[in-house]
N, C-alpha and C. Protein backbone atom coordinates (compact mmCIF):
# COMPACT_ATOMS: atom_id res chain seq x y z
N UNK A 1 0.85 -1.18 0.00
CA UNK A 1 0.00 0.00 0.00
C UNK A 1 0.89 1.23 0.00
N UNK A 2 0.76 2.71 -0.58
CA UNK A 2 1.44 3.25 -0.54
C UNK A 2 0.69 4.57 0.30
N UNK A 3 2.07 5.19 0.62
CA UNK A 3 1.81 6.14 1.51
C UNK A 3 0.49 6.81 1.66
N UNK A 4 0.49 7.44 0.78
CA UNK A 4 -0.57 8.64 0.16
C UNK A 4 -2.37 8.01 -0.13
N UNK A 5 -2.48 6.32 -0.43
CA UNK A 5 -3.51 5.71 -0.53
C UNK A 5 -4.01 5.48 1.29
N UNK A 6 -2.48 5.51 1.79
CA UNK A 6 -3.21 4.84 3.65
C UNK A 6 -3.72 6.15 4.06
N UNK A 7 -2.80 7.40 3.41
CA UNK A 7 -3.49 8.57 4.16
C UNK A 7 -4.83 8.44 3.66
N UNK A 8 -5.19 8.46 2.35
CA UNK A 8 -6.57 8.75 2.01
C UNK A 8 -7.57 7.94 3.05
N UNK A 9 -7.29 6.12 2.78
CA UNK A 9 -7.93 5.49 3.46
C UNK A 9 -8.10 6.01 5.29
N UNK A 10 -7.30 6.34 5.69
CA UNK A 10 -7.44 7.28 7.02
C UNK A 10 -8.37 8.27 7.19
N UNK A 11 -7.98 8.90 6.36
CA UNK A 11 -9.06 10.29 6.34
C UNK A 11 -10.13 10.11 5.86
N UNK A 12 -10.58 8.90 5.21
CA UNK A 12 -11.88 8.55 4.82
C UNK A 12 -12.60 8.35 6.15
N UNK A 13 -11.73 7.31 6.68
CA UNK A 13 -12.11 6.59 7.82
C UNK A 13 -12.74 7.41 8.93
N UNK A 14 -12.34 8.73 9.31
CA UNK A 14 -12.45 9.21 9.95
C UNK A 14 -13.71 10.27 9.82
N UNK A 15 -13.76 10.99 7.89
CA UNK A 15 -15.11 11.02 7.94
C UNK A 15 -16.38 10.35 8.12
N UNK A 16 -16.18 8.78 7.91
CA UNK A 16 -17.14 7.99 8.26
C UNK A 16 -17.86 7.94 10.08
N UNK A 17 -16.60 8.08 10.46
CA UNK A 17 -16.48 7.79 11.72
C UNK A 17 -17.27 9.17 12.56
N UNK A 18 -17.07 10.37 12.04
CA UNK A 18 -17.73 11.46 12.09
C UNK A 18 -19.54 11.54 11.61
N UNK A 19 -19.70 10.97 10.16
CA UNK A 19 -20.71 10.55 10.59
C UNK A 19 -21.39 9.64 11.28
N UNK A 20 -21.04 8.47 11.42
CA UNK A 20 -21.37 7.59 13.09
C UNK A 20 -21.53 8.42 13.85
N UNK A 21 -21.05 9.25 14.52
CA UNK A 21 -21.02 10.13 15.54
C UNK A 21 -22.36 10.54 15.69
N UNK A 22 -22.27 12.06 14.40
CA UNK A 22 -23.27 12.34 14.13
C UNK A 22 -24.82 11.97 14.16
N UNK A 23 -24.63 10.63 13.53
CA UNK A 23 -26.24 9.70 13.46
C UNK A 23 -26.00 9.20 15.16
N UNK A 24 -25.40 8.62 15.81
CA UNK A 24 -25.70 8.09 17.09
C UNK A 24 -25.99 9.47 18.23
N UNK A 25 -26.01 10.53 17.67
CA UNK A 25 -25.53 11.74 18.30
C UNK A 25 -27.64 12.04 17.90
N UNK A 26 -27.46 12.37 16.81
CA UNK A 26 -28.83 12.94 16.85
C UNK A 26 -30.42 12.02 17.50
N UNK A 27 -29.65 10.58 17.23
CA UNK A 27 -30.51 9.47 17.26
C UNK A 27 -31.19 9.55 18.70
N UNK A 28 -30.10 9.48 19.78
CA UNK A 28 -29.97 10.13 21.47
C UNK A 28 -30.74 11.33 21.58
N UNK A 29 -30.72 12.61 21.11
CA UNK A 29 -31.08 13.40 21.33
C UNK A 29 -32.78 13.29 21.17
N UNK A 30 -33.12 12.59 19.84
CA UNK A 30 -34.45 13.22 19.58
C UNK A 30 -35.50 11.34 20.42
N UNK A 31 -34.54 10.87 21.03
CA UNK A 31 -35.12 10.08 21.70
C UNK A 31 -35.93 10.64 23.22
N UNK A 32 -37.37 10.71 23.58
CA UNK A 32 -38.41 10.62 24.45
C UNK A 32 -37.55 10.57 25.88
N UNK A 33 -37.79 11.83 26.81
CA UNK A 33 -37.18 11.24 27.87
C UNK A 33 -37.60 10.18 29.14
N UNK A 34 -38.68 10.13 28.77
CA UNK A 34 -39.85 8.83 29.30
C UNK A 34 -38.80 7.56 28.63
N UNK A 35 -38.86 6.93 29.91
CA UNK A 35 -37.99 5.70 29.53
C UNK A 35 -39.36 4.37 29.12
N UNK A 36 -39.18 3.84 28.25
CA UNK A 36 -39.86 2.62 27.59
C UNK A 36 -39.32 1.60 27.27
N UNK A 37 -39.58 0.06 27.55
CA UNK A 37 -38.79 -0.60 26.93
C UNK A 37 -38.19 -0.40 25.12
N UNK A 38 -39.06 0.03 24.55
CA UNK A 38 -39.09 0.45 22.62
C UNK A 38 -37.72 1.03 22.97
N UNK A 39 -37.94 2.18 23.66
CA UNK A 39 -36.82 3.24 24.18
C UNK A 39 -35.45 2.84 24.29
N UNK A 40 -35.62 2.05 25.16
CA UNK A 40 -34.51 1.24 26.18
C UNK A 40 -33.58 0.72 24.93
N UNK A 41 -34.26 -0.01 24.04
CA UNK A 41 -33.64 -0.58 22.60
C UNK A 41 -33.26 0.21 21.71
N UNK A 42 -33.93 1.48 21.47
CA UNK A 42 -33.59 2.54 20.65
C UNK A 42 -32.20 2.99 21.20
N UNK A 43 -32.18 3.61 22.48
CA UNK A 43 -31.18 3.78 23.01
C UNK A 43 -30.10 3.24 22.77
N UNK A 44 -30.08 1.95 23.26
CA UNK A 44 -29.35 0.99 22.81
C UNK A 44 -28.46 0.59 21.59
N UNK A 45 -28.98 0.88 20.90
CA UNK A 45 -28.72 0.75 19.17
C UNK A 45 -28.00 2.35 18.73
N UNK A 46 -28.43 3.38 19.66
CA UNK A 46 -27.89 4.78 19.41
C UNK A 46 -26.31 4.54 19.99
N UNK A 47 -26.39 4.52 21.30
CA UNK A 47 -25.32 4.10 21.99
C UNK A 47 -24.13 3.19 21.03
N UNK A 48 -24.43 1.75 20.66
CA UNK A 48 -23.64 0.90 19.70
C UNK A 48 -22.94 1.99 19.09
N UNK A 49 -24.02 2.76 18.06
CA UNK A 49 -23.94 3.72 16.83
C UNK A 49 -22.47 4.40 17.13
N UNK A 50 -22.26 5.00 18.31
CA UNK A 50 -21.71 6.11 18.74
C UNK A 50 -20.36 5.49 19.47
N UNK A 51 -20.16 3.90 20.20
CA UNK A 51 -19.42 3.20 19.72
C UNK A 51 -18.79 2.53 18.70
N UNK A 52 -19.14 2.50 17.80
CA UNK A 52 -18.36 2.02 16.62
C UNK A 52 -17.89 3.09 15.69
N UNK A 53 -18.52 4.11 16.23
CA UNK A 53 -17.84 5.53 15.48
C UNK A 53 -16.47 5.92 16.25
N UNK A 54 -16.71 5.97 17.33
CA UNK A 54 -15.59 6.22 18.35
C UNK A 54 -14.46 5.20 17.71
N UNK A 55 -14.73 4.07 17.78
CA UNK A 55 -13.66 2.55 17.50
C UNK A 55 -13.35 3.31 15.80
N UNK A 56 -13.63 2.95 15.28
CA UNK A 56 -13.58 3.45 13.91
C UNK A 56 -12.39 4.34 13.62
N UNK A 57 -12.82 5.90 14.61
CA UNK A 57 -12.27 7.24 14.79
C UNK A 57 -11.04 6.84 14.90
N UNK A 58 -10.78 5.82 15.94
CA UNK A 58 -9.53 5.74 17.01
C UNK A 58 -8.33 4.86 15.94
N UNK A 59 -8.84 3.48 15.12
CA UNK A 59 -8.57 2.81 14.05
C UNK A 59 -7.89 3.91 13.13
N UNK A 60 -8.88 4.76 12.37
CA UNK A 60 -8.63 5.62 11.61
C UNK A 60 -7.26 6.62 11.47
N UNK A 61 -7.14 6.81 12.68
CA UNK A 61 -6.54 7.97 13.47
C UNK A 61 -5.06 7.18 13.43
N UNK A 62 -5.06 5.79 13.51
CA UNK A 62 -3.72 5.62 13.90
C UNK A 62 -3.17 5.12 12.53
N UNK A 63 -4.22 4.92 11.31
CA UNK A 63 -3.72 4.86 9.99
C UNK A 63 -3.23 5.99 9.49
N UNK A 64 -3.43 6.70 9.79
CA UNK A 64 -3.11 8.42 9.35
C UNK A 64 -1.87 8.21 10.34
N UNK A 65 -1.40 8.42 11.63
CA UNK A 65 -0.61 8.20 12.11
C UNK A 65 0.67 7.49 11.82
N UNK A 66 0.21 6.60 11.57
CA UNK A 66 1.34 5.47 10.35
C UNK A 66 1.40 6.33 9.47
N UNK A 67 1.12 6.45 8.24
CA UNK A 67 1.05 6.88 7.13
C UNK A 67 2.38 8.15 7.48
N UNK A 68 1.86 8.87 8.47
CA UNK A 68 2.65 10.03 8.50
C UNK A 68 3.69 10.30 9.20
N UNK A 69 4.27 8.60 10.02
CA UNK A 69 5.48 8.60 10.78
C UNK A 69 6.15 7.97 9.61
N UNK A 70 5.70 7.32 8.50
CA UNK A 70 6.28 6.50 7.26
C UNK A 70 7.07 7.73 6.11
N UNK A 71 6.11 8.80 6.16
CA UNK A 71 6.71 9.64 5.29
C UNK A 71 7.44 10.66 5.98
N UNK A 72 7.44 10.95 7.32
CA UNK A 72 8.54 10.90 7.94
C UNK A 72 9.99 11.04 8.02
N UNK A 73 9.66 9.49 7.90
CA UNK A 73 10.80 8.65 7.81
C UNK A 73 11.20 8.79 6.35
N UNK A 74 10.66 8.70 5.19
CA UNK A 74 11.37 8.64 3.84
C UNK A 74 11.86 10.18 4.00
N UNK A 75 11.16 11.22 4.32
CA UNK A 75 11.84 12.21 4.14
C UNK A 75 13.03 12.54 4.95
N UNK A 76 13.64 12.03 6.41
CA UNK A 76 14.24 12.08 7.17
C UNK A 76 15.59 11.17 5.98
N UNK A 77 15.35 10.37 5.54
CA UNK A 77 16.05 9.19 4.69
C UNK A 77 16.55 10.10 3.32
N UNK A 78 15.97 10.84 2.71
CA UNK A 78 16.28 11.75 1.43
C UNK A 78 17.39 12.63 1.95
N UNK A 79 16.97 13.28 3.14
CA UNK A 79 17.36 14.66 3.45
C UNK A 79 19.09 14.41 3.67
């Protein structure tokens, strides 16, 4: 894989991960504050949402991270 494709794939990752956020973010909000079992599951499924965005984020974050201790390094290696 080359440098510049892991950054992309990173920074994709991370807009995705932003929207996860987003959808588990609004999902919470416009949920009833009367607790219901329906609720309880909605919740539930918002919550996940907003975990796997987070996981995602964190994944994402350290591909970009790589990517950019790699070029780094080639440029530290040229210079």
């Amino acid at each position: 894989m080359q440098i510049d494709s892991a950054m992309s794939y990173g920074l994709q990752g991370l807009g995705r991960a932003q929207q996860q956020v987003e959808q588990g973010s609004r999902e919470i909000a416009s949920l009833p504050v009367q607790s219901e079992s329906s609720q309880s599951k909605d919740l539930t499924q918002s919550v996940m949402t907003l975990q796997q965005g987070q996981n995602e984020a964190q994944a994402s974050a350290r591909v970009v991270k790589s990517a950019d201790d790699m070029m780094g390094t080639l440029i530290d290696i040229r210079v």
